[in-house]
PDB file of N, CA and C in Angstrom:
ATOM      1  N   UNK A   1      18.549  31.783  73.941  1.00  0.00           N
ATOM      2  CA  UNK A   1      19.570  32.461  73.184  1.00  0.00           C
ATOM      3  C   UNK A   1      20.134  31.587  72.059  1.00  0.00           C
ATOM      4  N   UNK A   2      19.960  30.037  71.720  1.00  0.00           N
ATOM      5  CA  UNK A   2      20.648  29.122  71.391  1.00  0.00           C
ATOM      6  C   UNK A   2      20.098  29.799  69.934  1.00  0.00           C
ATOM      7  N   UNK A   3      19.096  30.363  69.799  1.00  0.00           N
ATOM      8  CA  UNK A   3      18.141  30.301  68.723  1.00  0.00           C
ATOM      9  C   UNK A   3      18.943  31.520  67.641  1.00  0.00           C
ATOM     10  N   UNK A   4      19.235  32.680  68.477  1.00  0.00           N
ATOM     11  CA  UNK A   4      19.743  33.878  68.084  1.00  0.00           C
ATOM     12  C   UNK A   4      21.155  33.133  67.394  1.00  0.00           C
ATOM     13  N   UNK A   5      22.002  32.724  68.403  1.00  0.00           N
ATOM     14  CA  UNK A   5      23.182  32.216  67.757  1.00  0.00           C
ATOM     15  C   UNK A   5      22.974  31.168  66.584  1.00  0.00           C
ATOM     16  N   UNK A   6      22.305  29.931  66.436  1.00  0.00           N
ATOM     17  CA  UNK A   6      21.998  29.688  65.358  1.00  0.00           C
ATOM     18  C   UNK A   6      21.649  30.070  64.051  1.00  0.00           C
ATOM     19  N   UNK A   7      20.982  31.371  64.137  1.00  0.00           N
ATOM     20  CA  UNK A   7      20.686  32.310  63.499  1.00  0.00           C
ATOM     21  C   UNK A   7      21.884  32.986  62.675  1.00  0.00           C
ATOM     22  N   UNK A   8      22.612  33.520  63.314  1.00  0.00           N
ATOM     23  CA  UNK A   8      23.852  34.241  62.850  1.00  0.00           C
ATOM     24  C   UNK A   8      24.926  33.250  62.719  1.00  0.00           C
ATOM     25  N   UNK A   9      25.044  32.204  62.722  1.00  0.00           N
ATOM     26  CA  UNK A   9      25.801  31.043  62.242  1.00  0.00           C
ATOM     27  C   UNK A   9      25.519  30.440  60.750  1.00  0.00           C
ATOM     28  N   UNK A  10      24.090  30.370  60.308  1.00  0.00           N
ATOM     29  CA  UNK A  10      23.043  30.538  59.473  1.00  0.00           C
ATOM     30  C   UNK A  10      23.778  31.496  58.377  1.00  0.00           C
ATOM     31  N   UNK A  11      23.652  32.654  59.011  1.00  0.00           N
ATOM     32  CA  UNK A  11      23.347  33.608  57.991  1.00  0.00           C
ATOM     33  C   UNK A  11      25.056  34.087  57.845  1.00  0.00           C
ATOM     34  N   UNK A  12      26.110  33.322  58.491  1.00  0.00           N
ATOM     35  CA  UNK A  12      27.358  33.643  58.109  1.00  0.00           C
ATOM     36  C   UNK A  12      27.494  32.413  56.758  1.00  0.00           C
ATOM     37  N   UNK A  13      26.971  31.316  57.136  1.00  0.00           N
ATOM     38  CA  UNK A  13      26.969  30.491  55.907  1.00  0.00           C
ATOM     39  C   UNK A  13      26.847  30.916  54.958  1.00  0.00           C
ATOM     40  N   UNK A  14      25.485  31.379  55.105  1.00  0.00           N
ATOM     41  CA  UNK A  14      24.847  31.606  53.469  1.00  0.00           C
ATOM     42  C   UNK A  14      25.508  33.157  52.869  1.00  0.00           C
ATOM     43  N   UNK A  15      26.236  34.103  53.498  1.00  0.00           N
ATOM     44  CA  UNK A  15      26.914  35.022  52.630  1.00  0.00           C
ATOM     45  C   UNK A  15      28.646  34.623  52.198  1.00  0.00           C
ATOM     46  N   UNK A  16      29.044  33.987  52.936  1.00  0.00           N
ATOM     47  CA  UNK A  16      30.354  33.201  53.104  1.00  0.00           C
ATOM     48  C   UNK A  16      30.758  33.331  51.368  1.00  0.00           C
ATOM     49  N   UNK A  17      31.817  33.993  50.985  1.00  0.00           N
ATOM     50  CA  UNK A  17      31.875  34.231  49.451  1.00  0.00           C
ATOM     51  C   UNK A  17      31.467  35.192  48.608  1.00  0.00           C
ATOM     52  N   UNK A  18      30.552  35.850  49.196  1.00  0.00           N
ATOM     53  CA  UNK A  18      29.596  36.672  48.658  1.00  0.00           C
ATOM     54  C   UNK A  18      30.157  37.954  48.533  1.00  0.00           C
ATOM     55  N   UNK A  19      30.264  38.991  47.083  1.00  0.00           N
ATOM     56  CA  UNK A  19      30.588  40.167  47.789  1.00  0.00           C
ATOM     57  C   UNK A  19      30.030  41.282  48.163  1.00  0.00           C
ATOM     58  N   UNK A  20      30.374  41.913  49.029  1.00  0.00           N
ATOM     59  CA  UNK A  20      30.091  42.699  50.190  1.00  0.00           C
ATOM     60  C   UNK A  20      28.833  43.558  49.653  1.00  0.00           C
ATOM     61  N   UNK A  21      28.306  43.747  48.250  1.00  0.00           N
ATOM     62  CA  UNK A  21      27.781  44.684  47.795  1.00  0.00           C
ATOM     63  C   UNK A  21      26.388  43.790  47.766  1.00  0.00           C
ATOM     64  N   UNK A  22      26.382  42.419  47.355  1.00  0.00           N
ATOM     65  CA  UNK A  22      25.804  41.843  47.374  1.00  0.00           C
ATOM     66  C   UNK A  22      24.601  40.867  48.502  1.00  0.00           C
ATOM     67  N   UNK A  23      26.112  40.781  49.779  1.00  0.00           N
ATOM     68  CA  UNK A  23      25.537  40.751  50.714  1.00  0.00           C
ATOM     69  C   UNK A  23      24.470  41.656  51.428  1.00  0.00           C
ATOM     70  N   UNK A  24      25.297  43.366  51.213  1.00  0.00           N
ATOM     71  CA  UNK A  24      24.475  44.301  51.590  1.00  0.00           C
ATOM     72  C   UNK A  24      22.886  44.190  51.466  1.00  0.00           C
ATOM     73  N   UNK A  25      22.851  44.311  49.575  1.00  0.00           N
ATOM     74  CA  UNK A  25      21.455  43.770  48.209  1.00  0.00           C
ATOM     75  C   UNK A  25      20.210  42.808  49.343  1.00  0.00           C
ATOM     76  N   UNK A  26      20.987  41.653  49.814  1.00  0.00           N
ATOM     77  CA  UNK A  26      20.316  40.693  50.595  1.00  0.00           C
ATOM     78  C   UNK A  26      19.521  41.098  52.118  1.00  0.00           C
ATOM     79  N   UNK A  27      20.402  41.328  52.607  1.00  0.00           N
ATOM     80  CA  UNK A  27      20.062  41.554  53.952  1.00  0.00           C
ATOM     81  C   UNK A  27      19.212  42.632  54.441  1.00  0.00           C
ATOM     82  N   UNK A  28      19.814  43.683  53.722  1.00  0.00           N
ATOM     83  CA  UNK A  28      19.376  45.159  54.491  1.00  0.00           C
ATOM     84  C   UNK A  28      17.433  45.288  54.785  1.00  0.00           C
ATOM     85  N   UNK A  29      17.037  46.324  55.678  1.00  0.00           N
ATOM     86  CA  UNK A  29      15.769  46.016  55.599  1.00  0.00           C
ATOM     87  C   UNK A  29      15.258  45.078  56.157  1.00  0.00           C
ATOM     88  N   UNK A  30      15.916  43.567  56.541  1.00  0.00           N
ATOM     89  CA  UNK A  30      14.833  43.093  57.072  1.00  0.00           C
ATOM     90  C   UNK A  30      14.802  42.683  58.407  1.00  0.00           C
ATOM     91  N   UNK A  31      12.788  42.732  58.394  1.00  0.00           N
ATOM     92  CA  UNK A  31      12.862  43.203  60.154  1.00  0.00           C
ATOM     93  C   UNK A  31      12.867  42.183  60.990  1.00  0.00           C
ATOM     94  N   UNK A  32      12.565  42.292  62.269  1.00  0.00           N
ATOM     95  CA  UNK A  32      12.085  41.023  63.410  1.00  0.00           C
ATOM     96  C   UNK A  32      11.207  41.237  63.706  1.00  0.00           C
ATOM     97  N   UNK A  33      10.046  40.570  63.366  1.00  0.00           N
ATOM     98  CA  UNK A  33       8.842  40.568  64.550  1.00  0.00           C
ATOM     99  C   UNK A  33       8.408  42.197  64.520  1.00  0.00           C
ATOM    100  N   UNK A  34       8.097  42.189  64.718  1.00  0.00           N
ATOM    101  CA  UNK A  34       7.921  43.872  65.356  1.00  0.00           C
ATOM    102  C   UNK A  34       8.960  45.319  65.055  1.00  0.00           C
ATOM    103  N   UNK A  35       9.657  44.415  65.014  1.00  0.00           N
ATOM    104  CA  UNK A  35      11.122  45.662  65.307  1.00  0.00           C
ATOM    105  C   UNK A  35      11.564  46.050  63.822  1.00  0.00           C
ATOM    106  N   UNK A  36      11.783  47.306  63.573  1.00  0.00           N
ATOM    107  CA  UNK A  36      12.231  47.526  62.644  1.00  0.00           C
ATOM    108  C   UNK A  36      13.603  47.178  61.693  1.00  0.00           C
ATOM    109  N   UNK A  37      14.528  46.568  62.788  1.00  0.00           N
ATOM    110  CA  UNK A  37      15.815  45.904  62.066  1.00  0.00           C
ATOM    111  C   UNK A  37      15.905  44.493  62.610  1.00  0.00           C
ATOM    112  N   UNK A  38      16.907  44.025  62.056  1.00  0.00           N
ATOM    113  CA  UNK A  38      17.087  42.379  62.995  1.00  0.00           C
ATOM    114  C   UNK A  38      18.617  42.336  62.997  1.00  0.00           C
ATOM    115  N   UNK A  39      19.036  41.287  62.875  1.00  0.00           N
ATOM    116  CA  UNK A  39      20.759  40.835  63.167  1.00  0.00           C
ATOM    117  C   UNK A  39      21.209  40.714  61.770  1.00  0.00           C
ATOM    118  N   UNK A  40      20.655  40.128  61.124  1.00  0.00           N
ATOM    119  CA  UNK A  40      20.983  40.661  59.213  1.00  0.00           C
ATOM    120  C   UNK A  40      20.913  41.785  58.937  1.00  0.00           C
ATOM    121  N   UNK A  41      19.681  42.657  59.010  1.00  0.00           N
ATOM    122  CA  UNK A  41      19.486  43.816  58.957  1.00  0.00           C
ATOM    123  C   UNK A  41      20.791  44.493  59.388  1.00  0.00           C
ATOM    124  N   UNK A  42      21.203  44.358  60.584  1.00  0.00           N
ATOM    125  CA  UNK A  42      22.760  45.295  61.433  1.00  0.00           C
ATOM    126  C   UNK A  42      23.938  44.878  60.569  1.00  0.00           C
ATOM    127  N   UNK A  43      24.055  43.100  60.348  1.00  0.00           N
ATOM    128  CA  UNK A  43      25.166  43.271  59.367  1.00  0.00           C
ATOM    129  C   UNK A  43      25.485  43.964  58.299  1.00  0.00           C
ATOM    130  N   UNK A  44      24.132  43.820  57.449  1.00  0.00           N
ATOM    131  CA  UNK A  44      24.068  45.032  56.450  1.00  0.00           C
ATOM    132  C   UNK A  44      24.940  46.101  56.665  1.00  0.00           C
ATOM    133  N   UNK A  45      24.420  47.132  57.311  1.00  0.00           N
ATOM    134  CA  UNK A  45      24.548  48.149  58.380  1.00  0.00           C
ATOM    135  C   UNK A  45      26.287  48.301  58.651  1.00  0.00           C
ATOM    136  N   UNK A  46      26.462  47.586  58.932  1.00  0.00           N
ATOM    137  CA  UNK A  46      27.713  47.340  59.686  1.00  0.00           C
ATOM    138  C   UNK A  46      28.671  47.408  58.405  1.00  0.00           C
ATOM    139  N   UNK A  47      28.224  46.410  57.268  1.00  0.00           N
ATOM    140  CA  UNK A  47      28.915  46.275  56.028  1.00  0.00           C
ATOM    141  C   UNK A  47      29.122  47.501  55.249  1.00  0.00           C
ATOM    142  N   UNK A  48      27.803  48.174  55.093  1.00  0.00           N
ATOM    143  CA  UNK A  48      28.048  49.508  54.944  1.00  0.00           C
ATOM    144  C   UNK A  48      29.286  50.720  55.456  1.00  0.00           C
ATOM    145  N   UNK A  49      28.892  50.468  56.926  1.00  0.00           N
ATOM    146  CA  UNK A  49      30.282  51.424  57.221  1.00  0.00           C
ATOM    147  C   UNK A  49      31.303  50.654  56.964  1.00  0.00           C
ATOM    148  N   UNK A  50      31.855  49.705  57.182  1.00  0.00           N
ATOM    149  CA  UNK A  50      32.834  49.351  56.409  1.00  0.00           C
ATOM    150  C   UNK A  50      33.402  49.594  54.962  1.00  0.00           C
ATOM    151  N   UNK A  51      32.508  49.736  53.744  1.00  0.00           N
ATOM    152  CA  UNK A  51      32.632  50.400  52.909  1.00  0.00           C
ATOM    153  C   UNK A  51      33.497  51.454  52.606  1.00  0.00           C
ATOM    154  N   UNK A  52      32.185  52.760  53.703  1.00  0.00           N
ATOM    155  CA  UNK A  52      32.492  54.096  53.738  1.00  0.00           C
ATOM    156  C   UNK A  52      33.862  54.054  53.724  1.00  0.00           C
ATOM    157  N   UNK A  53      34.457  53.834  55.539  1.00  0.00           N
ATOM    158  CA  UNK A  53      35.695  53.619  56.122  1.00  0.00           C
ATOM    159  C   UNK A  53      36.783  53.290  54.395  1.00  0.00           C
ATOM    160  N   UNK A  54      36.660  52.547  54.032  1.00  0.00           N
ATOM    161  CA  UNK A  54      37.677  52.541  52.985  1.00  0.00           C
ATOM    162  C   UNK A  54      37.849  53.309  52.275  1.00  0.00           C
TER     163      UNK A  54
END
């Protein structure tokens, strides 16, 4: 699991500042392995409804 959390520690860095529209631009789309979304991919996602919501 150490790997996953590193991961999303990672990828809070590198948007850290960024805005939200931009972050979206980055992330969305991409997959894991096999799977059609990943944990960037969901933030995306997530950032999105946040959007809406406003």
């Amino acid at each position: 699991m150490e790997g996953v959390l590193g991961n999303t520690v990672g990828v809070s860095k590198l948007v850290e500042g960024k805005k939200i529209d931009e972050v979206i631009k980055l992330l969305k789309g991409i997959p894991c392995g096999a799977r059609k979304t990943s944990c960037p991919d969901q933030l995306a996602i997530a950032l999105e409804e946040i959007k809406i919501k406003k």
